[in-house]
C-alpha atoms as a PDB file:
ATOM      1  CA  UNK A   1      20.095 -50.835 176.978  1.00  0.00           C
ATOM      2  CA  UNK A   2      18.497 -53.148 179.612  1.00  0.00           C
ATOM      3  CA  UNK A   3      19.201 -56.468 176.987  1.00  0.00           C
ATOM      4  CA  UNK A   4      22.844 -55.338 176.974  1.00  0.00           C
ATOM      5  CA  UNK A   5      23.080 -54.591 180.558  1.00  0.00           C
ATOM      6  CA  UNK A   6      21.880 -58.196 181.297  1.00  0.00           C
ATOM      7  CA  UNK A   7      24.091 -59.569 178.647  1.00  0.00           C
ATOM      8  CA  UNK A   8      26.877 -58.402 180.711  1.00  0.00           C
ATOM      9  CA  UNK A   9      25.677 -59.145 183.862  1.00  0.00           C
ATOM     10  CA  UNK A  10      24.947 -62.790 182.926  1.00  0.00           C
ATOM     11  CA  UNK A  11      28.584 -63.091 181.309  1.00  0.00           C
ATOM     12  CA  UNK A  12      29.717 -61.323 184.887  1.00  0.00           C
ATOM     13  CA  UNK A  13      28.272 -64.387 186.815  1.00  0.00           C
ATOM     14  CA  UNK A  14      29.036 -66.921 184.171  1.00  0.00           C
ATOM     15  CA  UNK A  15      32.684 -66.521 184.355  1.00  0.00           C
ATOM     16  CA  UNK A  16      32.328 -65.658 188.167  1.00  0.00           C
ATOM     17  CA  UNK A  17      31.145 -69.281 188.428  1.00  0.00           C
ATOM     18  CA  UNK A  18      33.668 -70.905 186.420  1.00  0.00           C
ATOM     19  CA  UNK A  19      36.494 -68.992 188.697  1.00  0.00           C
ATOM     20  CA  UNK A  20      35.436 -70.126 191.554  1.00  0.00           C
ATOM     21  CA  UNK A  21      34.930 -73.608 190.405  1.00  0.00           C
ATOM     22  CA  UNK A  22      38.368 -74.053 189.070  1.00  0.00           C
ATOM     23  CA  UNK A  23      36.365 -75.289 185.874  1.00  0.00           C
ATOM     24  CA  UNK A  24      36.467 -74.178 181.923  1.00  0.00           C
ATOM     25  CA  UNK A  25      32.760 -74.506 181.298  1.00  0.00           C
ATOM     26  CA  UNK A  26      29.309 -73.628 181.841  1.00  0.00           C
ATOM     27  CA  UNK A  27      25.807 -73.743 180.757  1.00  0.00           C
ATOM     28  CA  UNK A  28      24.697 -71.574 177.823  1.00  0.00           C
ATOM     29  CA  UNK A  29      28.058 -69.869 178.346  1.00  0.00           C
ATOM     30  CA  UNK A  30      27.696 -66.233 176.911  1.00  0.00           C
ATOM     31  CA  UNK A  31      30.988 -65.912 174.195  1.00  0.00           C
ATOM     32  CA  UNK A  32      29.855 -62.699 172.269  1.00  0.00           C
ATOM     33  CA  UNK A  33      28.019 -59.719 174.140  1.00  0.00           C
ATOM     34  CA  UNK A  34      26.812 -59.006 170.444  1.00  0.00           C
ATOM     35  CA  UNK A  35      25.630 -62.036 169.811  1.00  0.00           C
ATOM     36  CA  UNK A  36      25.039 -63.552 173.252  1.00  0.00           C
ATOM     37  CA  UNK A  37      22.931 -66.612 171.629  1.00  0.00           C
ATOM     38  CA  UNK A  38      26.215 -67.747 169.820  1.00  0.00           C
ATOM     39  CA  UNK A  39      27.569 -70.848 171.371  1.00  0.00           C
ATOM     40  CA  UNK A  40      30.748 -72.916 171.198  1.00  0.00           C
ATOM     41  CA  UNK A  41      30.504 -75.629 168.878  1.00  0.00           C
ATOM     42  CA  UNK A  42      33.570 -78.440 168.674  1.00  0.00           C
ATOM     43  CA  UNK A  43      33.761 -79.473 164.873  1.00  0.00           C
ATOM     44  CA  UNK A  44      37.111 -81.186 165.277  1.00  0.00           C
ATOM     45  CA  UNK A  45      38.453 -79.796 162.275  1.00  0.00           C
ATOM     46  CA  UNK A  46      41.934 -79.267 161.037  1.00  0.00           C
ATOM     47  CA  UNK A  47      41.560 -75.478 160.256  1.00  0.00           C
ATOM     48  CA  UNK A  48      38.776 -74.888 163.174  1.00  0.00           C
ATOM     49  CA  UNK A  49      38.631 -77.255 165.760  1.00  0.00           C
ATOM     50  CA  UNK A  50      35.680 -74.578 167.503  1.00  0.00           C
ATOM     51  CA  UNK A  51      33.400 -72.929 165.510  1.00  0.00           C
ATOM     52  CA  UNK A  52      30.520 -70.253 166.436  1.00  0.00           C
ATOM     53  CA  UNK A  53      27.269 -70.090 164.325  1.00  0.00           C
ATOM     54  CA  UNK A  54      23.864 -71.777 164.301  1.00  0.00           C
ATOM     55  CA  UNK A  55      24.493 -75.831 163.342  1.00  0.00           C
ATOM     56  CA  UNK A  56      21.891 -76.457 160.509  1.00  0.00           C
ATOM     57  CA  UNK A  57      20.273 -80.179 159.282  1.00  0.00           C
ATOM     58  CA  UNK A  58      19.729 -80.097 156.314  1.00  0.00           C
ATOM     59  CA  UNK A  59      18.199 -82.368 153.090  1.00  0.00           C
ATOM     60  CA  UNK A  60      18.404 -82.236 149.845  1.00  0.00           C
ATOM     61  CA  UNK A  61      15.121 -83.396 147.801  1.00  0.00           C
ATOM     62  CA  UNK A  62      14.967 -83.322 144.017  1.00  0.00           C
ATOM     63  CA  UNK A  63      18.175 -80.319 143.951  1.00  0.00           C
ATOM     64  CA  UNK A  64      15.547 -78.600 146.627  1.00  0.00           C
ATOM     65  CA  UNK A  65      17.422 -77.610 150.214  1.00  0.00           C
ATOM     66  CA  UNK A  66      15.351 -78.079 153.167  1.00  0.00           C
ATOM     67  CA  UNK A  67      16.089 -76.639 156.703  1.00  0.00           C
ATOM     68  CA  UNK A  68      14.843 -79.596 159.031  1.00  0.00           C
ATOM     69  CA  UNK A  69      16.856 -78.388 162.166  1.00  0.00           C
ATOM     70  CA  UNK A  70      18.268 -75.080 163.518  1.00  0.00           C
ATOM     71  CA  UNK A  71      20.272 -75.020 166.399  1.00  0.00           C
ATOM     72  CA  UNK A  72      22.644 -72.802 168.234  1.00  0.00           C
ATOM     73  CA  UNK A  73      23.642 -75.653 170.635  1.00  0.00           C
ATOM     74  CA  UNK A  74      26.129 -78.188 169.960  1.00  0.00           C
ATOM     75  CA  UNK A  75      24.013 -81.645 169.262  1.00  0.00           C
ATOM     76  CA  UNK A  76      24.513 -85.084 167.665  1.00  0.00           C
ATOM     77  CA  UNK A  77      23.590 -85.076 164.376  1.00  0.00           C
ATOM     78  CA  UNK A  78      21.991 -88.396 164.096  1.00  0.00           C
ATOM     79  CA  UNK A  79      18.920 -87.401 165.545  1.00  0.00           C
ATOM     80  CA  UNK A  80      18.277 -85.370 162.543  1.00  0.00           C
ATOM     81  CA  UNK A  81      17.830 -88.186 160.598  1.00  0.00           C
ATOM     82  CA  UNK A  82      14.398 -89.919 161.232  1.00  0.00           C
ATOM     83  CA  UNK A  83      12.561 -86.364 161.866  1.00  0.00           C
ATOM     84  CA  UNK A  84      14.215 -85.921 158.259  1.00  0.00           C
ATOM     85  CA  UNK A  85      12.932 -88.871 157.278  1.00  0.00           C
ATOM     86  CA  UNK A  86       9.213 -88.072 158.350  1.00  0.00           C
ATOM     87  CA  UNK A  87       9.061 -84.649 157.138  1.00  0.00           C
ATOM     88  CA  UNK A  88       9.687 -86.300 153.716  1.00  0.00           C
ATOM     89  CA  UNK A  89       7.075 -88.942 154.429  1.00  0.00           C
ATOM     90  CA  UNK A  90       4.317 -85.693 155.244  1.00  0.00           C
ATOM     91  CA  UNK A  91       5.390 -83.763 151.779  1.00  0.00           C
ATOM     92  CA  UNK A  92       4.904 -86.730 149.682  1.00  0.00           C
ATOM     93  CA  UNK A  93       2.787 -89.279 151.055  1.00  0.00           C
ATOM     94  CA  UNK A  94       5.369 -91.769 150.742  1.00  0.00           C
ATOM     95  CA  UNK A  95       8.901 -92.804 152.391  1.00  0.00           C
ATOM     96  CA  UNK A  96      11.750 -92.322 150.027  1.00  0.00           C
ATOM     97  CA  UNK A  97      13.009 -95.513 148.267  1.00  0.00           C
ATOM     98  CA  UNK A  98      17.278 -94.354 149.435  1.00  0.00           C
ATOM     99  CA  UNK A  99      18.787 -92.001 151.925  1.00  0.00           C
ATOM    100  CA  UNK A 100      22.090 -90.979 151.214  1.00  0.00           C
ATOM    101  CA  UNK A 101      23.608 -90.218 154.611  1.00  0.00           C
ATOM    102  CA  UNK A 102      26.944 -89.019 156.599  1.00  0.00           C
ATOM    103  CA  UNK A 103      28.561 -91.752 158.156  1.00  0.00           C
ATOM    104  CA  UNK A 104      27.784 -90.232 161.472  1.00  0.00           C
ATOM    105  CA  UNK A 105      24.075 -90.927 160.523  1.00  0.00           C
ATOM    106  CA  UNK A 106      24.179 -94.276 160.041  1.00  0.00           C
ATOM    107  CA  UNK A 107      23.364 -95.580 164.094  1.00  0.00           C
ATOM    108  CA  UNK A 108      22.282 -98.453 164.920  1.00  0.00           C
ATOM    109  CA  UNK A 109      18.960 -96.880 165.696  1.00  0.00           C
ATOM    110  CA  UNK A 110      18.807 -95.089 162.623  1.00  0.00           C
ATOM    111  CA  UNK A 111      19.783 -98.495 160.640  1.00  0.00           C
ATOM    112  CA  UNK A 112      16.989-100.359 162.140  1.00  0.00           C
ATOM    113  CA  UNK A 113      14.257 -97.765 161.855  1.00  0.00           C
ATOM    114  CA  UNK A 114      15.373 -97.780 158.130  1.00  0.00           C
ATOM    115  CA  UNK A 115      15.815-101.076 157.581  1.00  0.00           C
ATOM    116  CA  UNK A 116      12.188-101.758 159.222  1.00  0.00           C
ATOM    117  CA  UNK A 117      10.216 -99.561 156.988  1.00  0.00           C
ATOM    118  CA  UNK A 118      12.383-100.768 153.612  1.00  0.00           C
ATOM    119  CA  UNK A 119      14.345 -97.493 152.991  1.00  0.00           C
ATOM    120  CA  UNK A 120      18.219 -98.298 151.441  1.00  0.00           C
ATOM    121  CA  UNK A 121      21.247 -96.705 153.255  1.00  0.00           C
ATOM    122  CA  UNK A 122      24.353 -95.721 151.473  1.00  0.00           C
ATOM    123  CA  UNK A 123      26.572 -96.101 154.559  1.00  0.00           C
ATOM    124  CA  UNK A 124      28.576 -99.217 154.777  1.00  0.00           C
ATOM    125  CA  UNK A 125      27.475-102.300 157.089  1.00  0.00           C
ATOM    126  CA  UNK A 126      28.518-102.136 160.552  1.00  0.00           C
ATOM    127  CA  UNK A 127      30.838-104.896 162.141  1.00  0.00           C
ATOM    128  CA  UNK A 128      34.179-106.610 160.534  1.00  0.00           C
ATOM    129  CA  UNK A 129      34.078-106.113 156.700  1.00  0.00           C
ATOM    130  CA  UNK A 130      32.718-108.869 154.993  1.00  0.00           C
ATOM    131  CA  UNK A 131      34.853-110.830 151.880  1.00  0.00           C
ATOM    132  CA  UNK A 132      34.467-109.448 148.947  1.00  0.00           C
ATOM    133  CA  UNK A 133      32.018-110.442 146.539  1.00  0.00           C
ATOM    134  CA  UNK A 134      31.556-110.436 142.989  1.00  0.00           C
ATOM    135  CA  UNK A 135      29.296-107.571 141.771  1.00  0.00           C
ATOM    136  CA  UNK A 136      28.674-107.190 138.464  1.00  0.00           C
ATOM    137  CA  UNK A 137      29.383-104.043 136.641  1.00  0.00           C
ATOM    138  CA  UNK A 138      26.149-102.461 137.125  1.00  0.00           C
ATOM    139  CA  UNK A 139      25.910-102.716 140.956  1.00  0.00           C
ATOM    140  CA  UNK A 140      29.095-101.139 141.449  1.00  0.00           C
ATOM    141  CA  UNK A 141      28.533 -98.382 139.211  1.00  0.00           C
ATOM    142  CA  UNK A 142      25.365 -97.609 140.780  1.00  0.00           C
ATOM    143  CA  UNK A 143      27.004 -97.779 144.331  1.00  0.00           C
ATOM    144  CA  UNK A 144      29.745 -95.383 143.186  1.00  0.00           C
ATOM    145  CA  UNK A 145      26.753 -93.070 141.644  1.00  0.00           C
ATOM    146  CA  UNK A 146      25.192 -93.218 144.844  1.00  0.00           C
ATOM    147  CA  UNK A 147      28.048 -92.496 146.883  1.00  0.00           C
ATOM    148  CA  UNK A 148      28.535 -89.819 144.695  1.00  0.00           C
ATOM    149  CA  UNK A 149      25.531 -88.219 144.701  1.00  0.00           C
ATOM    150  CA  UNK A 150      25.765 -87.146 148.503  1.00  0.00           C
ATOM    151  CA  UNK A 151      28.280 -84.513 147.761  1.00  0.00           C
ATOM    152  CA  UNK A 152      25.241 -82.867 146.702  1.00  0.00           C
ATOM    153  CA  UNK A 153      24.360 -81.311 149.597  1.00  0.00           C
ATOM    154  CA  UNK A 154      27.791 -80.138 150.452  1.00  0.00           C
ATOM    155  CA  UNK A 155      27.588 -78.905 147.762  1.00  0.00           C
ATOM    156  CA  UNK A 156      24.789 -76.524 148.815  1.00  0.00           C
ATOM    157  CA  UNK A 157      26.138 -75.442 151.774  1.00  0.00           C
ATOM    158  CA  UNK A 158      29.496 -74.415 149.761  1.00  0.00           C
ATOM    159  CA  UNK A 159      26.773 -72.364 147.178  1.00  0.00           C
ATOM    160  CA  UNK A 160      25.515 -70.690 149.813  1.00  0.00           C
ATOM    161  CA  UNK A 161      28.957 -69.451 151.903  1.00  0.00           C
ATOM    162  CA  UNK A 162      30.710 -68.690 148.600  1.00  0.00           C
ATOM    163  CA  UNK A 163      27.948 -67.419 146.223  1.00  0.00           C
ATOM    164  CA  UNK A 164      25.804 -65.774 149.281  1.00  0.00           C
ATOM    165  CA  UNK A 165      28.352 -65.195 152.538  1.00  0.00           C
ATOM    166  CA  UNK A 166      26.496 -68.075 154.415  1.00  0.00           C
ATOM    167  CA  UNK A 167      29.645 -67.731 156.763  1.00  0.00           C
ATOM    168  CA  UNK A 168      29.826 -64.144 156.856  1.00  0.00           C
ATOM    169  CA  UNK A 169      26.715 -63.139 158.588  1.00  0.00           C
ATOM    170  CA  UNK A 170      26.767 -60.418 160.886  1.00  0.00           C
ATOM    171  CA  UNK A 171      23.269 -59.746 162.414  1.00  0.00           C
ATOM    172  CA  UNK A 172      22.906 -59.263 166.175  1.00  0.00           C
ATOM    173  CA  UNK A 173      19.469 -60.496 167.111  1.00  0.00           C
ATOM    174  CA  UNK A 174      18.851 -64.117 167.090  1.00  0.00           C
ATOM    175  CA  UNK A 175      15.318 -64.039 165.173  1.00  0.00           C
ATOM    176  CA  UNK A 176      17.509 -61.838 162.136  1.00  0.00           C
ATOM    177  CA  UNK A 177      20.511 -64.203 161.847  1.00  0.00           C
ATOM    178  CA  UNK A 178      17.628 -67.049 161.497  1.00  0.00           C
ATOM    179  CA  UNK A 179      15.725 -65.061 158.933  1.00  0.00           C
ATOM    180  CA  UNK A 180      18.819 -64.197 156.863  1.00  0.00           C
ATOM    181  CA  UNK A 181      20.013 -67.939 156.661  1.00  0.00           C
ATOM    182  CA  UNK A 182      16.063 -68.804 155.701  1.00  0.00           C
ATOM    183  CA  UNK A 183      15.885 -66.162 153.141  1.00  0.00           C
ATOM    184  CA  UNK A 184      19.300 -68.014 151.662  1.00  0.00           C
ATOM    185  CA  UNK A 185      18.463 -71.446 151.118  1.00  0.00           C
ATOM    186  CA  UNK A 186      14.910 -69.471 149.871  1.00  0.00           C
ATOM    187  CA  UNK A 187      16.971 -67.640 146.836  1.00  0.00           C
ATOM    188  CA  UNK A 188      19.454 -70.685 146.411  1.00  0.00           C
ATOM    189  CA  UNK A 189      15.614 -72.863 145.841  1.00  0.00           C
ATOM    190  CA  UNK A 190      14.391 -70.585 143.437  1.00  0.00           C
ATOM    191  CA  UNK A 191      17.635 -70.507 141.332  1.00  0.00           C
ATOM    192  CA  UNK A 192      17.604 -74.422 141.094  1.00  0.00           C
ATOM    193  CA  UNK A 193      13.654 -73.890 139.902  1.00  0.00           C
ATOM    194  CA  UNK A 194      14.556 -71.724 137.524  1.00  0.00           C
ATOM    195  CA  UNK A 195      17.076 -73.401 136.218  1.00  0.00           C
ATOM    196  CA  UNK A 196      15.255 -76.842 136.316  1.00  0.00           C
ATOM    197  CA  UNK A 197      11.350 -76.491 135.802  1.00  0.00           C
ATOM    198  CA  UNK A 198       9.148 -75.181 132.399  1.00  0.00           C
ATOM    199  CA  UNK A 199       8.363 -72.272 134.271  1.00  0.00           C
ATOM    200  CA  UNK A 200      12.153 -71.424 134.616  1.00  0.00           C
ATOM    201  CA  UNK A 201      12.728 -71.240 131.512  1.00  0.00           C
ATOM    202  CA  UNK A 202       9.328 -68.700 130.809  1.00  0.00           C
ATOM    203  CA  UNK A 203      11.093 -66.879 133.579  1.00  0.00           C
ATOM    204  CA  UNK A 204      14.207 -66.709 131.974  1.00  0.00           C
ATOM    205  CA  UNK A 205      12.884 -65.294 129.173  1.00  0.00           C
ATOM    206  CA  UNK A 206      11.018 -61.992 130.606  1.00  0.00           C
ATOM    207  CA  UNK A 207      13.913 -61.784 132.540  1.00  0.00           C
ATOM    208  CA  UNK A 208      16.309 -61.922 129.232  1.00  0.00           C
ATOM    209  CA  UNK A 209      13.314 -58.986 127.664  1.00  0.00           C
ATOM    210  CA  UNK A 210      13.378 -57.135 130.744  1.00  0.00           C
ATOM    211  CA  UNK A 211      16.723 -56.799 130.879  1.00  0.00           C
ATOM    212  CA  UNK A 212      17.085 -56.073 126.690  1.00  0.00           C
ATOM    213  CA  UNK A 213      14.447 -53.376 127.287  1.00  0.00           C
ATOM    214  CA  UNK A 214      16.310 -51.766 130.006  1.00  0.00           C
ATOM    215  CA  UNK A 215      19.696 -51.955 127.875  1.00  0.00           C
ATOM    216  CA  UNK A 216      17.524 -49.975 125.006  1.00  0.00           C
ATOM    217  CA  UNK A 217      16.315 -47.542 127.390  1.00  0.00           C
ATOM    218  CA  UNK A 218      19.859 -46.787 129.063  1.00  0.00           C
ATOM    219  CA  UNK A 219      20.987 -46.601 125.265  1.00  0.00           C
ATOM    220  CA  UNK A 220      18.024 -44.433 124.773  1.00  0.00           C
ATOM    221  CA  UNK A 221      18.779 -41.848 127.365  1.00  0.00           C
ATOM    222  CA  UNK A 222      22.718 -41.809 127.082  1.00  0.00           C
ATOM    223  CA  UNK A 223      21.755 -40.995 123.248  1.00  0.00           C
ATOM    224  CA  UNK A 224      19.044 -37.807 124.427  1.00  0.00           C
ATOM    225  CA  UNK A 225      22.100 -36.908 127.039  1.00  0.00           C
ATOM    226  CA  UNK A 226      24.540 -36.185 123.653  1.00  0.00           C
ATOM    227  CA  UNK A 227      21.852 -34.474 121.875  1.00  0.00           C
ATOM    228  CA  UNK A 228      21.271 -32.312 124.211  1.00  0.00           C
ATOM    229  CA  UNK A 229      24.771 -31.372 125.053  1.00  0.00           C
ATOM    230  CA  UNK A 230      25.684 -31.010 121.268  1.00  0.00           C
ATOM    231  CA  UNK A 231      22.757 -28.601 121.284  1.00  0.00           C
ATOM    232  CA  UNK A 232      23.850 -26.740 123.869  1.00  0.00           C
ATOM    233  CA  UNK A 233      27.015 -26.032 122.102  1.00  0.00           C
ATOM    234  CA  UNK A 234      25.349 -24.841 119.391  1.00  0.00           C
ATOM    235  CA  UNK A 235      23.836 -22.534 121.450  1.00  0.00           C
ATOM    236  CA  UNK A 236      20.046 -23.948 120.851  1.00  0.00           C
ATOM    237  CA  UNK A 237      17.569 -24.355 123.658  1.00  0.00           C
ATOM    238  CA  UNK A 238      14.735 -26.478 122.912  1.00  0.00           C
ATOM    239  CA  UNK A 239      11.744 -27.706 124.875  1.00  0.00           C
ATOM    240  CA  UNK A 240      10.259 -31.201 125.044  1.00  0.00           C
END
């Protein structure tokens, strides 16, 4: 009761302030008394030029999805990139050899911290387009394959809202929406390792038994279920 009663009261002075500014916008402005950590965010979009969720940067490491950043503010999303970059570096000991990026990642600070520790960027040059080269057949192909290969992680964001409502979440508390989008990308991870690794594979095989057994013993039981009624029709009573 008191979190909702401040809820209002903070919306109550929020839009207060913006009255008697004459302005459209404030800090941390309260849209949902349900979900009063919601904000705003401008996507520029055709179908939704304003959004309302938690804005998420993400990688995408060997088919594995990592949650780098969670944010319920709007921010740039080039910053993401070199904390990205270093939380790689931690896991395994090294930088990675490419990052396939966004073209909103590709800065010029972001191109010059990559270009100074030897990592490859898939975004074009900067400045006027220079004339065009002959490449031979194997340097394009592996430029298109590169180019290509950053869909991937769109791609895992479009698993996750149509295979497992990603969009659709509902919870009120902050700390719940956070855990539900963790516990996500957590399921999504161990379908990719399943599907992947050895150990997947020994997985999907109990599962396959389990899931024969459980087929027998349904079977089983719908078969006891006739007996017994035929017996009862008969007019014997039996006892197990």
């Amino acid at each position: 009761m008191e979190r909702t009663v401040w809820i209002i009261r903070t919306a109550y002075a929020q839009q207060k302030y913006m009255y008697d500014s004459n302005t459209h916008s404030c800090q941390d402005r309260i849209v949902s008394i349900y979900q009063p950590h919601v904000r705003p965010i401008p996507r520029g979009k055709t179908k939704a030029q304003i959004e309302f969720g938690p804005k998420l940067g993400a990688s995408l490491d060997q088919g594995f999805a990592r949650i780098n950043t969670f944010s319920w503010d709007a921010y740039h999303e080039a910053g993401d990139l070199i904390p990205q970059v270093e939380d790689y570096k931690e896991l395994h000991g090294h930088y990675p050899e490419l990052v396939l990026v966004d073209q909103i990642y590709a800065t010029r600070k972001n191109r010059r911290w990559l270009k100074e520790r030897g990592i490859r960027i898939t975004a074009p040059p900067l400045g006027r387009p220079k004339a065009k080269t002959n490449q031979t057949y194997y340097l394009k192909r592996k430029a298109r394959k590169e180019a290509a290969e950053r869909n991937h992680i769109e791609g895992k964001f479009g698993q996750g809202k149509n295979g497992y409502n990603l969009d659709e979440i509902r919870a009120m508390l902050k700390e719940t929406s956070e855990s539900w989008i963790a516990c996500i990308f957590f399921v999504m991870n161990l379908i990719h390792y399943e599907k992947t690794y050895p150990f997947g594979s020994v997985f999907r095989w109990f599962n396959g038994i389990r899931r024969a057994l459980y087929a027998v013993f349904e079977l089983s039981m719908a078969l006891i279920e006739l007996k017994s009624q035929s017996d009862e029709k008969s007019g014997r009573l039996q006892y197990g």
